[in-house]
PDB file of N, CA and C in Angstrom:
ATOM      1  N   UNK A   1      96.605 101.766  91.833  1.00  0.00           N
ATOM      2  CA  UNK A   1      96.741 100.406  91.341  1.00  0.00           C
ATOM      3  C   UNK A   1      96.646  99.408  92.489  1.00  0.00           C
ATOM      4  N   UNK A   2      97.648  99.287  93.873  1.00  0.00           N
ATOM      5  CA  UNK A   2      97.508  98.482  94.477  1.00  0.00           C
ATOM      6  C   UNK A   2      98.068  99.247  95.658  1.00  0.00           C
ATOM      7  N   UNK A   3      97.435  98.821  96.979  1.00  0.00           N
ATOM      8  CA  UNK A   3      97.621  99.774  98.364  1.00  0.00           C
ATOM      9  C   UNK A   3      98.078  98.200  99.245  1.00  0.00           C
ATOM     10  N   UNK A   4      99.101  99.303 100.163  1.00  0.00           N
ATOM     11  CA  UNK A   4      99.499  98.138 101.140  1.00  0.00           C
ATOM     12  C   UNK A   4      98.707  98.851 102.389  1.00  0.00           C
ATOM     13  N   UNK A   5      98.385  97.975 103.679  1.00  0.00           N
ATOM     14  CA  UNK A   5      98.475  98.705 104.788  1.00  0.00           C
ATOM     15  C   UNK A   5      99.172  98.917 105.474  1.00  0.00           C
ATOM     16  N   UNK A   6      99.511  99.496 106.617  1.00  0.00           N
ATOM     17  CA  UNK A   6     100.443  99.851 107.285  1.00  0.00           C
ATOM     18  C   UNK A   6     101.451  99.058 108.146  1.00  0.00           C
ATOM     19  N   UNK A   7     100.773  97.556 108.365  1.00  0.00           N
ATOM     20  CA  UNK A   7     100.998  96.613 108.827  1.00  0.00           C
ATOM     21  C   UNK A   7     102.140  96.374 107.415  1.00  0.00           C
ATOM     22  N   UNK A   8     101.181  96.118 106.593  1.00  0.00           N
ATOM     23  CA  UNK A   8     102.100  95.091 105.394  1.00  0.00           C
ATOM     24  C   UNK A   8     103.128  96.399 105.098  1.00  0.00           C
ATOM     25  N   UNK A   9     103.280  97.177 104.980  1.00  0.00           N
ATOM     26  CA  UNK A   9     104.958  98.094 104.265  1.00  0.00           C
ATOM     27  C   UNK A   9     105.585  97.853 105.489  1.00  0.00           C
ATOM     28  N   UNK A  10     105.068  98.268 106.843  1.00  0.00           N
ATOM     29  CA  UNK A  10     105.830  97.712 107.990  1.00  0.00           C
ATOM     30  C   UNK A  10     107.164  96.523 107.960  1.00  0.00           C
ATOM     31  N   UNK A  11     106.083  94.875 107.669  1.00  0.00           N
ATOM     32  CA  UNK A  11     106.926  93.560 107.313  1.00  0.00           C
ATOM     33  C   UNK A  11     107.544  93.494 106.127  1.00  0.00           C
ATOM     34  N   UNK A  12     106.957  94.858 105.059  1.00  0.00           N
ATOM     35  CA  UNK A  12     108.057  94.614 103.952  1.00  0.00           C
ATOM     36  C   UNK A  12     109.681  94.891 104.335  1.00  0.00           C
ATOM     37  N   UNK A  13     109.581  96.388 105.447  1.00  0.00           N
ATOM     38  CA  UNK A  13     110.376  96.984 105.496  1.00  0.00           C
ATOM     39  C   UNK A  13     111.162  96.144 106.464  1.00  0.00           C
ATOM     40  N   UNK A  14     110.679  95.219 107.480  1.00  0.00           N
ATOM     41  CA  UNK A  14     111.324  94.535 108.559  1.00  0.00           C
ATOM     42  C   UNK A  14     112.379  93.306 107.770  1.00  0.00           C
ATOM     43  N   UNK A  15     111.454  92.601 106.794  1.00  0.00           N
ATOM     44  CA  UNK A  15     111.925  91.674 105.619  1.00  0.00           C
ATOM     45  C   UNK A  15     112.885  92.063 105.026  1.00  0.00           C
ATOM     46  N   UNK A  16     113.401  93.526 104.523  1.00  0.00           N
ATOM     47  CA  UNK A  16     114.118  94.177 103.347  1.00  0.00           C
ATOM     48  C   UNK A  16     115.172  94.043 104.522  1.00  0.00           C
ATOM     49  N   UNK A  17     115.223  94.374 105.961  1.00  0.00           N
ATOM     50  CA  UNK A  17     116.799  94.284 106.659  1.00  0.00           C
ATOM     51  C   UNK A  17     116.925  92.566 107.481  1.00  0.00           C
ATOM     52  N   UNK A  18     115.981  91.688 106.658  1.00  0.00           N
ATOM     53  CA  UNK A  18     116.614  90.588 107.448  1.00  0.00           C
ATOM     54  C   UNK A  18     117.180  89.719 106.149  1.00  0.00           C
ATOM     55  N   UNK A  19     116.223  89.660 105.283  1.00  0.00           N
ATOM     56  CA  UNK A  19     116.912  88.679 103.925  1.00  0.00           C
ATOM     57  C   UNK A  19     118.071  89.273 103.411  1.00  0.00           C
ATOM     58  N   UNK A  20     118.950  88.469 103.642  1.00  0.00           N
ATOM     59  CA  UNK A  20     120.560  88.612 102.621  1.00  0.00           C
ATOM     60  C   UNK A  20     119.997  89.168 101.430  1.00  0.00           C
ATOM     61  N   UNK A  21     120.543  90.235 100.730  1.00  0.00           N
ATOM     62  CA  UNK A  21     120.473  90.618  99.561  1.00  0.00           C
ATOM     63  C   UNK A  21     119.272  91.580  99.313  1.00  0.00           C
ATOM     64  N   UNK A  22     118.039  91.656 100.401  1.00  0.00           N
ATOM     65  CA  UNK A  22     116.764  92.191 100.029  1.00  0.00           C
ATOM     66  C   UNK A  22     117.140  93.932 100.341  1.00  0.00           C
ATOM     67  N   UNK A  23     117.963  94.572 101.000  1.00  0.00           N
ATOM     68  CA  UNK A  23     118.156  95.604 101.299  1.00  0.00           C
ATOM     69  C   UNK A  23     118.658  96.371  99.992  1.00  0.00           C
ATOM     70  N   UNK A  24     117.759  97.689 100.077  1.00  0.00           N
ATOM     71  CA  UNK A  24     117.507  98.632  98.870  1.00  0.00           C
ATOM     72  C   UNK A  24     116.918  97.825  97.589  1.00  0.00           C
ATOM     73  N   UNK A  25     116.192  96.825  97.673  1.00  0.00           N
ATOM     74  CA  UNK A  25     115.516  96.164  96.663  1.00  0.00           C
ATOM     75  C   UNK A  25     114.187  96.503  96.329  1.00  0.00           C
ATOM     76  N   UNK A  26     113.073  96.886  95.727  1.00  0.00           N
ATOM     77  CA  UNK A  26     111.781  96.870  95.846  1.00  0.00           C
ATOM     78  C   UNK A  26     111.162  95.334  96.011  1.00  0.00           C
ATOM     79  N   UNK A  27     110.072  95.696  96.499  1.00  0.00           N
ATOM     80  CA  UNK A  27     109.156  94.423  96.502  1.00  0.00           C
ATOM     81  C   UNK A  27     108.541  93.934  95.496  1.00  0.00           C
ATOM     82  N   UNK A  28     108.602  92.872  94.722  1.00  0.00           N
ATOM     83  CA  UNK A  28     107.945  92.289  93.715  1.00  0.00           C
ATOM     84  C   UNK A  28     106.937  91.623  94.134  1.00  0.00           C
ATOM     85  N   UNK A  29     105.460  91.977  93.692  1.00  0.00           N
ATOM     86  CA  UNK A  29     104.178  91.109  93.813  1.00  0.00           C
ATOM     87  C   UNK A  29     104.027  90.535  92.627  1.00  0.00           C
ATOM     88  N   UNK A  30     103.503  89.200  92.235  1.00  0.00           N
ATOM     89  CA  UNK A  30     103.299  88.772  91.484  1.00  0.00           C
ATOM     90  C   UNK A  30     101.909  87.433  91.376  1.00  0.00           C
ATOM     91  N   UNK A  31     101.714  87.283  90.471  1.00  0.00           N
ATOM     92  CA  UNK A  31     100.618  85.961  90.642  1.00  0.00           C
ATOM     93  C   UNK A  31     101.380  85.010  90.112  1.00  0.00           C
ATOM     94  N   UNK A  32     101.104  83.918  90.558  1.00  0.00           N
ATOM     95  CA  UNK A  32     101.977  82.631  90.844  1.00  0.00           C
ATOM     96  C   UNK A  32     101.364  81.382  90.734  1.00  0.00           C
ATOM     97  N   UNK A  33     101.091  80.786  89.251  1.00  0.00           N
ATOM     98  CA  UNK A  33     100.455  79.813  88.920  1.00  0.00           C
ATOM     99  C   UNK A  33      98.894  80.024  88.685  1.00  0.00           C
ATOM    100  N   UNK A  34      97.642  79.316  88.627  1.00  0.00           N
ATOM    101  CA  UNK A  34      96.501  79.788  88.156  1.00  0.00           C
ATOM    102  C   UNK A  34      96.256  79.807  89.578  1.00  0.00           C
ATOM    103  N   UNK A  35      94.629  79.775  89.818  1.00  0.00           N
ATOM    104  CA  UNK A  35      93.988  80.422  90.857  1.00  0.00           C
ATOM    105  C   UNK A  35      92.462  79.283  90.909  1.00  0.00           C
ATOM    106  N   UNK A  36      93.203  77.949  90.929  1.00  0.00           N
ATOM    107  CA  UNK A  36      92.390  77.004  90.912  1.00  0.00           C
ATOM    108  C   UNK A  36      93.050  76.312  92.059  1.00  0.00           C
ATOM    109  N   UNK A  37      92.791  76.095  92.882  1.00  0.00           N
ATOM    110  CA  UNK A  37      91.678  76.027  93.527  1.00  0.00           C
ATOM    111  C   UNK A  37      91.766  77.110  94.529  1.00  0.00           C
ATOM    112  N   UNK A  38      93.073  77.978  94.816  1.00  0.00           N
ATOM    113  CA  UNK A  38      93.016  79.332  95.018  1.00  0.00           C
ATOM    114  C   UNK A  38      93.887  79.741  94.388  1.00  0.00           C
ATOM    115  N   UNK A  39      94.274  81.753  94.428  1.00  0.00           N
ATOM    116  CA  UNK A  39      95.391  81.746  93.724  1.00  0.00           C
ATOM    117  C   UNK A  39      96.316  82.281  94.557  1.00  0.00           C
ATOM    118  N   UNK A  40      97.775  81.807  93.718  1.00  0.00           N
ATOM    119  CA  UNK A  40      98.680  82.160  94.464  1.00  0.00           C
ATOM    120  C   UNK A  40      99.567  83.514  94.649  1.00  0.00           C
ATOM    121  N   UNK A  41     100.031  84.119  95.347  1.00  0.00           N
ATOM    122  CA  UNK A  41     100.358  85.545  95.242  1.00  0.00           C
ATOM    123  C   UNK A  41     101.794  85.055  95.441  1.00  0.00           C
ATOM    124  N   UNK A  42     102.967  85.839  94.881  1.00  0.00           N
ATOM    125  CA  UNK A  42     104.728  85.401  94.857  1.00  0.00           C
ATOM    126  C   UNK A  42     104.770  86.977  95.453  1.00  0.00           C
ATOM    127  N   UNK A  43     105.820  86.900  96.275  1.00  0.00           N
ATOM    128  CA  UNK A  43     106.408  87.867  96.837  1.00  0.00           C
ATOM    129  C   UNK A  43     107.721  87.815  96.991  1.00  0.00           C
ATOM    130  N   UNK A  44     108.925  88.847  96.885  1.00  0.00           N
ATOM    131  CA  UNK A  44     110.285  88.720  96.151  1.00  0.00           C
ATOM    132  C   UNK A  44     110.743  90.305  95.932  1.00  0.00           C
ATOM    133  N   UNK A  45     112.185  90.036  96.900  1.00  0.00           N
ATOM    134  CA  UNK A  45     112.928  91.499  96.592  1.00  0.00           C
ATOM    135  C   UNK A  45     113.361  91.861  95.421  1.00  0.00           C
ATOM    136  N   UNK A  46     113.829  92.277  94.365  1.00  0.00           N
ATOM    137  CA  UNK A  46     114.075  92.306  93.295  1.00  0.00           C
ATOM    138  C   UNK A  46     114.165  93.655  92.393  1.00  0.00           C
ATOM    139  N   UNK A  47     115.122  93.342  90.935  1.00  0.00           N
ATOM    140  CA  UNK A  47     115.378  94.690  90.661  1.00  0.00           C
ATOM    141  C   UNK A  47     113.939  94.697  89.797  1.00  0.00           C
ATOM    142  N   UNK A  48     114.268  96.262  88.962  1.00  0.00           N
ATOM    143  CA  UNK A  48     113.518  96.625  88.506  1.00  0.00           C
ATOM    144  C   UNK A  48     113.367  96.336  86.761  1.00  0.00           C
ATOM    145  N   UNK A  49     112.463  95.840  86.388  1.00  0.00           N
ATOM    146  CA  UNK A  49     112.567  95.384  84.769  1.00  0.00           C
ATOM    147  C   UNK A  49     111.759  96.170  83.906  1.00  0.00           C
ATOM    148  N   UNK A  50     112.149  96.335  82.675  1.00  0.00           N
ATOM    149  CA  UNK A  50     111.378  97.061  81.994  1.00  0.00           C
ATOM    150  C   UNK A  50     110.107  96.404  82.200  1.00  0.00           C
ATOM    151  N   UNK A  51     108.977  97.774  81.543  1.00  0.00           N
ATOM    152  CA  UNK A  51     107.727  97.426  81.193  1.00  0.00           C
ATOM    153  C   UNK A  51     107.027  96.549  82.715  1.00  0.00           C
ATOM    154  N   UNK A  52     107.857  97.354  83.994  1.00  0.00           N
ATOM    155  CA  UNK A  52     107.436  96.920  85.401  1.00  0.00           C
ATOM    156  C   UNK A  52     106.069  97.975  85.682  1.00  0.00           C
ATOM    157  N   UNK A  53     105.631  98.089  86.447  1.00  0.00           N
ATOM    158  CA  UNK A  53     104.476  99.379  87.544  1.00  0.00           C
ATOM    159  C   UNK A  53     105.192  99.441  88.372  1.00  0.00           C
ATOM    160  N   UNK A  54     105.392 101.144  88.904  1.00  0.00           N
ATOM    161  CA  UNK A  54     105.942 100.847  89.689  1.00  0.00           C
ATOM    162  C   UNK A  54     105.681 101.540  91.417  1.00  0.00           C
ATOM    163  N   UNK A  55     105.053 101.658  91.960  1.00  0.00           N
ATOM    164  CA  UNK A  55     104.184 102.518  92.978  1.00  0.00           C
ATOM    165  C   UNK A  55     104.752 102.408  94.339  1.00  0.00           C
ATOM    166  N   UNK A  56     105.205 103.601  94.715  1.00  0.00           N
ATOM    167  CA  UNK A  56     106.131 103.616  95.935  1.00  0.00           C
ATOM    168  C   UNK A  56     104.859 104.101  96.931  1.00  0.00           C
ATOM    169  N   UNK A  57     104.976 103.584  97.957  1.00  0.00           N
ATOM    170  CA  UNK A  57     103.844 104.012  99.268  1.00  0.00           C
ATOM    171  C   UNK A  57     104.609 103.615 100.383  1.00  0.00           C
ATOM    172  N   UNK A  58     104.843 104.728 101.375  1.00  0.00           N
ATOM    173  CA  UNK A  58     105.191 104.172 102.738  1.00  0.00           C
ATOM    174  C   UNK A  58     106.566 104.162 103.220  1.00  0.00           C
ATOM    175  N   UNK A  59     107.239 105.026 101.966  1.00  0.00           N
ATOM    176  CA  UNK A  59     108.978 104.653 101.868  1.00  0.00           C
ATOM    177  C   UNK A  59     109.208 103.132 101.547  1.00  0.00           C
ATOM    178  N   UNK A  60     108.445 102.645  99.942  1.00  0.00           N
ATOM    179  CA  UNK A  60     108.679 101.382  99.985  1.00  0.00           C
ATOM    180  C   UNK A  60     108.556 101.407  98.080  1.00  0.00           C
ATOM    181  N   UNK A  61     108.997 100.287  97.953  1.00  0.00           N
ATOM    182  CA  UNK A  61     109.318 100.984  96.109  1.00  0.00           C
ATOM    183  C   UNK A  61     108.244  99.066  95.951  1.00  0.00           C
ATOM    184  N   UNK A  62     107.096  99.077  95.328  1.00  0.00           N
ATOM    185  CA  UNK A  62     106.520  98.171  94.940  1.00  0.00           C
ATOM    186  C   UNK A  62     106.565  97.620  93.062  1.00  0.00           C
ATOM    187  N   UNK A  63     107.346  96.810  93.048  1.00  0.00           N
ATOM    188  CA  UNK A  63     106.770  96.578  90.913  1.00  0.00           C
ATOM    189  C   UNK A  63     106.008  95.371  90.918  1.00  0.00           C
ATOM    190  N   UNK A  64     105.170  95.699  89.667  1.00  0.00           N
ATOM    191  CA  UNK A  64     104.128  94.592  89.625  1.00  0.00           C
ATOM    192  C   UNK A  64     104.705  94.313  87.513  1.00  0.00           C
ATOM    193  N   UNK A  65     104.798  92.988  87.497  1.00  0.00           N
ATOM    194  CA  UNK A  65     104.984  92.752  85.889  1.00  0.00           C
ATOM    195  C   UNK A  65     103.812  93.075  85.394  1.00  0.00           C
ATOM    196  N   UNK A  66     104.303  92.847  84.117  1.00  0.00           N
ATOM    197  CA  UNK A  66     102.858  93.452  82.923  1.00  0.00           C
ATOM    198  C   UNK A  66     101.771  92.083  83.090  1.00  0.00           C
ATOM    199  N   UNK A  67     102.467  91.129  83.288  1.00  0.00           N
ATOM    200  CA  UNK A  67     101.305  90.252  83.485  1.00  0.00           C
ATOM    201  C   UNK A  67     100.163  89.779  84.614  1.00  0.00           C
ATOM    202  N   UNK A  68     101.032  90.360  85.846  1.00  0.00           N
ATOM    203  CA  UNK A  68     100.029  90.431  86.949  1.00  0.00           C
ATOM    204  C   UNK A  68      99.478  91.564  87.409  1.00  0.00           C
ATOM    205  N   UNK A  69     100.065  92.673  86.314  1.00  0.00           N
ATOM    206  CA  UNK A  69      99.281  94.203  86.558  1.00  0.00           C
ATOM    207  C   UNK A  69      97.826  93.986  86.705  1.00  0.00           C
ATOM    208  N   UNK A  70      97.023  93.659  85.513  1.00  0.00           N
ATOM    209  CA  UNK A  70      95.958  93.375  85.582  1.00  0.00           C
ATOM    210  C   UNK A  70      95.316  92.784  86.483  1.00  0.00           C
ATOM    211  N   UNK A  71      95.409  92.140  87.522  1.00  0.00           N
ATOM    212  CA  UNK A  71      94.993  90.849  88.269  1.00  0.00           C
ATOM    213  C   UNK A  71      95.199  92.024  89.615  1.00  0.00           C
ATOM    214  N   UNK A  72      96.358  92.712  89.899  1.00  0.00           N
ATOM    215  CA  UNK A  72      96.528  93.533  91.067  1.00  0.00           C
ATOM    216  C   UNK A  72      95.978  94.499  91.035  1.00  0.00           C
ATOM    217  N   UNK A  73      95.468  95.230  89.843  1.00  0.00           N
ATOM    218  CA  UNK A  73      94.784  96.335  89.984  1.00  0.00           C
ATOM    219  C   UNK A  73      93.795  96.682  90.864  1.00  0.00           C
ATOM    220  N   UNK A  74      93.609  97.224  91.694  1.00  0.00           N
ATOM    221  CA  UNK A  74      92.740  97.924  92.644  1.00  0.00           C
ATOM    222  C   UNK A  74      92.617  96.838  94.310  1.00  0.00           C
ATOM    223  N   UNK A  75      94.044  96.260  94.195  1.00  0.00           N
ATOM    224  CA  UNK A  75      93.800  95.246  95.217  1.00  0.00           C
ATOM    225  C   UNK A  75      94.570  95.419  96.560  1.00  0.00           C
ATOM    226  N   UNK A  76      94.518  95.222  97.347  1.00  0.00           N
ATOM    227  CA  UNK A  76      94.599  95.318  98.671  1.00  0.00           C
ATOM    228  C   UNK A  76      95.584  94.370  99.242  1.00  0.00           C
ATOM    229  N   UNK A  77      97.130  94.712 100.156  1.00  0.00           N
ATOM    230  CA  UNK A  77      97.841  94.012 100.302  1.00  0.00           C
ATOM    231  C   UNK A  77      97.942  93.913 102.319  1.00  0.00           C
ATOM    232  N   UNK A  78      97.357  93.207 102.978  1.00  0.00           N
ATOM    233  CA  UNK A  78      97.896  93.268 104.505  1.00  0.00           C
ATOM    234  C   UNK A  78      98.825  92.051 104.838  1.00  0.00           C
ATOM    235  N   UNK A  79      99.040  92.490 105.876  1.00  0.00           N
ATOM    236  CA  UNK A  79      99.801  91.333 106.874  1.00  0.00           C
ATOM    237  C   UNK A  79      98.485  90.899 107.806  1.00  0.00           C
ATOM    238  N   UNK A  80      99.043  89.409 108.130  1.00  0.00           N
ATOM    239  CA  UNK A  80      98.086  89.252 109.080  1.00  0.00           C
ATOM    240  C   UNK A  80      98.415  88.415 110.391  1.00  0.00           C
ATOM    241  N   UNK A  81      98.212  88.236 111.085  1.00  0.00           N
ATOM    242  CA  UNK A  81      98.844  87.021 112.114  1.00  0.00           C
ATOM    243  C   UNK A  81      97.660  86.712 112.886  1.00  0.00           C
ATOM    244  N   UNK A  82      97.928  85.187 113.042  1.00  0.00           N
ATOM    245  CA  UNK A  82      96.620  84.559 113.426  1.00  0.00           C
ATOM    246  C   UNK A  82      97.054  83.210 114.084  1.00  0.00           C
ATOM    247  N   UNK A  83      95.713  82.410 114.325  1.00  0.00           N
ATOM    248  CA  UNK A  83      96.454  80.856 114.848  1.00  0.00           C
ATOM    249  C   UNK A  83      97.078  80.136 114.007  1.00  0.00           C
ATOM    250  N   UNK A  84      96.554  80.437 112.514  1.00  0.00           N
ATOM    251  CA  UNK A  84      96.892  79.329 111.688  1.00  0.00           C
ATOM    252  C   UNK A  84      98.648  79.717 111.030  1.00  0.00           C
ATOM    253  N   UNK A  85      98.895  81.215 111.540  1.00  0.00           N
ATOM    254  CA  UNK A  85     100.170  81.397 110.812  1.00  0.00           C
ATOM    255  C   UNK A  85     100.246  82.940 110.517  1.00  0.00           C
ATOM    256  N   UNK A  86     101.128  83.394 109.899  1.00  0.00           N
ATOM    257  CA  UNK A  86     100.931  84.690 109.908  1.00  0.00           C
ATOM    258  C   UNK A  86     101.784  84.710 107.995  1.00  0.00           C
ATOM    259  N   UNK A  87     101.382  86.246 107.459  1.00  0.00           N
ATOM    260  CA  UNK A  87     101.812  86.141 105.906  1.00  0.00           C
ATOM    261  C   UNK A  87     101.088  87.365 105.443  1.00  0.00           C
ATOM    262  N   UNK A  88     101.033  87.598 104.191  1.00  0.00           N
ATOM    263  CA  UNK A  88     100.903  88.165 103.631  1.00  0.00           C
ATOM    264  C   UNK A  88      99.522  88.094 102.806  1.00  0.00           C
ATOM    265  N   UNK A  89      97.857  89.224 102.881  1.00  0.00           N
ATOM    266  CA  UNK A  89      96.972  88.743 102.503  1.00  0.00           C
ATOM    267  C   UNK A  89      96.630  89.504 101.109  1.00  0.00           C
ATOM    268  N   UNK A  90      96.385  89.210  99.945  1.00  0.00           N
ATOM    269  CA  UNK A  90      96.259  90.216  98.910  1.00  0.00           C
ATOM    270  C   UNK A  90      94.640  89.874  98.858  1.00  0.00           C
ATOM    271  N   UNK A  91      94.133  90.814  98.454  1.00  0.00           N
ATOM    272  CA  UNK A  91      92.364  90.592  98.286  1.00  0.00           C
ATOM    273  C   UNK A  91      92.217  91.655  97.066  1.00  0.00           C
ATOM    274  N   UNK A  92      92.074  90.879  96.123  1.00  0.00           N
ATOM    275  CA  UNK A  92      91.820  91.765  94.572  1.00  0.00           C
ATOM    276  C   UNK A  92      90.497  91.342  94.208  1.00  0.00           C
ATOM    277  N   UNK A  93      89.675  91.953  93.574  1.00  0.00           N
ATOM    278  CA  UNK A  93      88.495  92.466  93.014  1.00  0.00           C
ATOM    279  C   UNK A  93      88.233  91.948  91.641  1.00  0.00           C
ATOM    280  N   UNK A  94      89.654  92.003  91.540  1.00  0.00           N
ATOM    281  CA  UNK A  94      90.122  90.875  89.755  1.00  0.00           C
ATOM    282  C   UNK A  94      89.901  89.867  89.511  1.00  0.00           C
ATOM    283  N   UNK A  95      90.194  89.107  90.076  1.00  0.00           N
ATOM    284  CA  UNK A  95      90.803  87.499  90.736  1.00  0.00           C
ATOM    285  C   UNK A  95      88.779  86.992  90.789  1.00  0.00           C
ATOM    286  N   UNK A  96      89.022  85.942  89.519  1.00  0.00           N
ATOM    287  CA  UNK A  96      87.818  85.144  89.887  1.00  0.00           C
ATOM    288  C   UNK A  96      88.400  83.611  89.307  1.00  0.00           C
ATOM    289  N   UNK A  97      87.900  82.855  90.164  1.00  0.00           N
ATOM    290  CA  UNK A  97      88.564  81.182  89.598  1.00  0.00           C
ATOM    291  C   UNK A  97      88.200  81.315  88.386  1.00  0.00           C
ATOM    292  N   UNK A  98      88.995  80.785  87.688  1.00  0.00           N
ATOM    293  CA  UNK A  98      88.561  80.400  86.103  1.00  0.00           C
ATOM    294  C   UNK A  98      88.278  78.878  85.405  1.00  0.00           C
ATOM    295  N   UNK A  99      87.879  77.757  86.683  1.00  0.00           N
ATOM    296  CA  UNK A  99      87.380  76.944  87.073  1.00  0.00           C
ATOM    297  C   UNK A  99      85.643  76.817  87.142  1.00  0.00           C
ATOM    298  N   UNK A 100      85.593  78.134  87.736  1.00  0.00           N
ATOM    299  CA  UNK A 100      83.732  78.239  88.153  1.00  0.00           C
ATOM    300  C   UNK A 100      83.510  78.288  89.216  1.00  0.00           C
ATOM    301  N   UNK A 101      84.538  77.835  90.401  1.00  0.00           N
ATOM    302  CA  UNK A 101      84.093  76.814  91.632  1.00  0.00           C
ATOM    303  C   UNK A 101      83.765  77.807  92.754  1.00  0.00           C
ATOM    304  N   UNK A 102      83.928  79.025  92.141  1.00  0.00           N
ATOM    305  CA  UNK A 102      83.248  80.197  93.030  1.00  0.00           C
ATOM    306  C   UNK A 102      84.015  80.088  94.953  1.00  0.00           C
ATOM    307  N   UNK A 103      85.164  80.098  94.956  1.00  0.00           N
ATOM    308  CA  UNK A 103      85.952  79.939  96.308  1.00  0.00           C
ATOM    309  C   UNK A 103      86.097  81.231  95.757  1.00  0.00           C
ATOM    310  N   UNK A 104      86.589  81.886  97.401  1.00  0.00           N
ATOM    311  CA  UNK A 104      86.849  83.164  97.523  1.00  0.00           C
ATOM    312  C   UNK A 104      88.578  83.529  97.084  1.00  0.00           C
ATOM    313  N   UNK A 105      89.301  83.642  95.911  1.00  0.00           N
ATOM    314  CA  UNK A 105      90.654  84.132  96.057  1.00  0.00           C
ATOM    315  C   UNK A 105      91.419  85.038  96.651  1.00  0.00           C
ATOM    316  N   UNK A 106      92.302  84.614  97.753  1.00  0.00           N
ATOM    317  CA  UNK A 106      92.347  85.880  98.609  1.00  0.00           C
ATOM    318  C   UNK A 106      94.012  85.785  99.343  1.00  0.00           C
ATOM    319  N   UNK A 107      94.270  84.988  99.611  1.00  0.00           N
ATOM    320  CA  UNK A 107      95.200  84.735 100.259  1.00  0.00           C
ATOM    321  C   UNK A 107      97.297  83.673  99.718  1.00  0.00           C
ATOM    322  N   UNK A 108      97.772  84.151  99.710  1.00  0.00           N
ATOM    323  CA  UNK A 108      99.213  83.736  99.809  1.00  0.00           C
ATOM    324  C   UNK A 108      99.221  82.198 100.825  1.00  0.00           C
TER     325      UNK A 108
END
C-alpha cells in the first residue's frame, strides 16, 4: 500500500520520542484538504480507529483512514532536508489536481 524510506521511519521514530504523548502511538498519514493548487499530506501520532490500514515497516505501526487509503495507495513516503527546509515528502501515483492545472502533487 504505502512504503516509507529509511530516512522517513528513521524521523518517525526520532518524532515518536520527542512529541509529548507521541510515544507508542502509530503514525497517521492522511490527505488534508483538496489538492488544488497542491495537495496536502497531515501527519499525526495517533490511536488506532476502526476501518483504519494498517502497515507496520521498520518497527513502525503506520494507519491510513478509509478515505485517504485510496489516494496513498502505492505511494512513497521520504524525509528530506534541503535549503528551503526539511519535512516530510509523499509522492503518490494517485494524486492528480482535480482542477486540471496539471502541477506536480507531491509534497507536505
Amino acid at each position: 500500500m504505502i512504503s516509507l524510506s529509511e530516512r522517513a521511519v528513521e524521523k518517525v521514530k526520532y518524532y515518536a520520542g520527542q512529541i509529548p504523548g507521541a510515544a507508542g502511538k502509530p503514525l497517521r498519514i492522511f490527505m488534508q484538504g483538496g489538492c488544488c493548487p497542491s495537495c496536502q499530506y497531515g501527519f499525526t501520532f495517533d490511536d488506532h480507529q476502526d476501518g483504519d490500514t494498517v502497515i507496520e515497516q521498520g518497527g513502525i505501526t503506520v494507519l491510513i483512514d478509509p478515505m485517504s487509503a485510496p489516494y496513498l495507495a502505492d505511494a512513497t513516503v521520504d524525509f528530506v532536508e534541503g535549503r528551503e527546509g526539511a519535512g516530510f515528502v509523499v509522492e503518490s501515483p494517485n494524486v492528480v489536481p482535480s482542477c486540471g492545472c496539471d502541477l506536480s502533487p507531491s509534497q507536505e
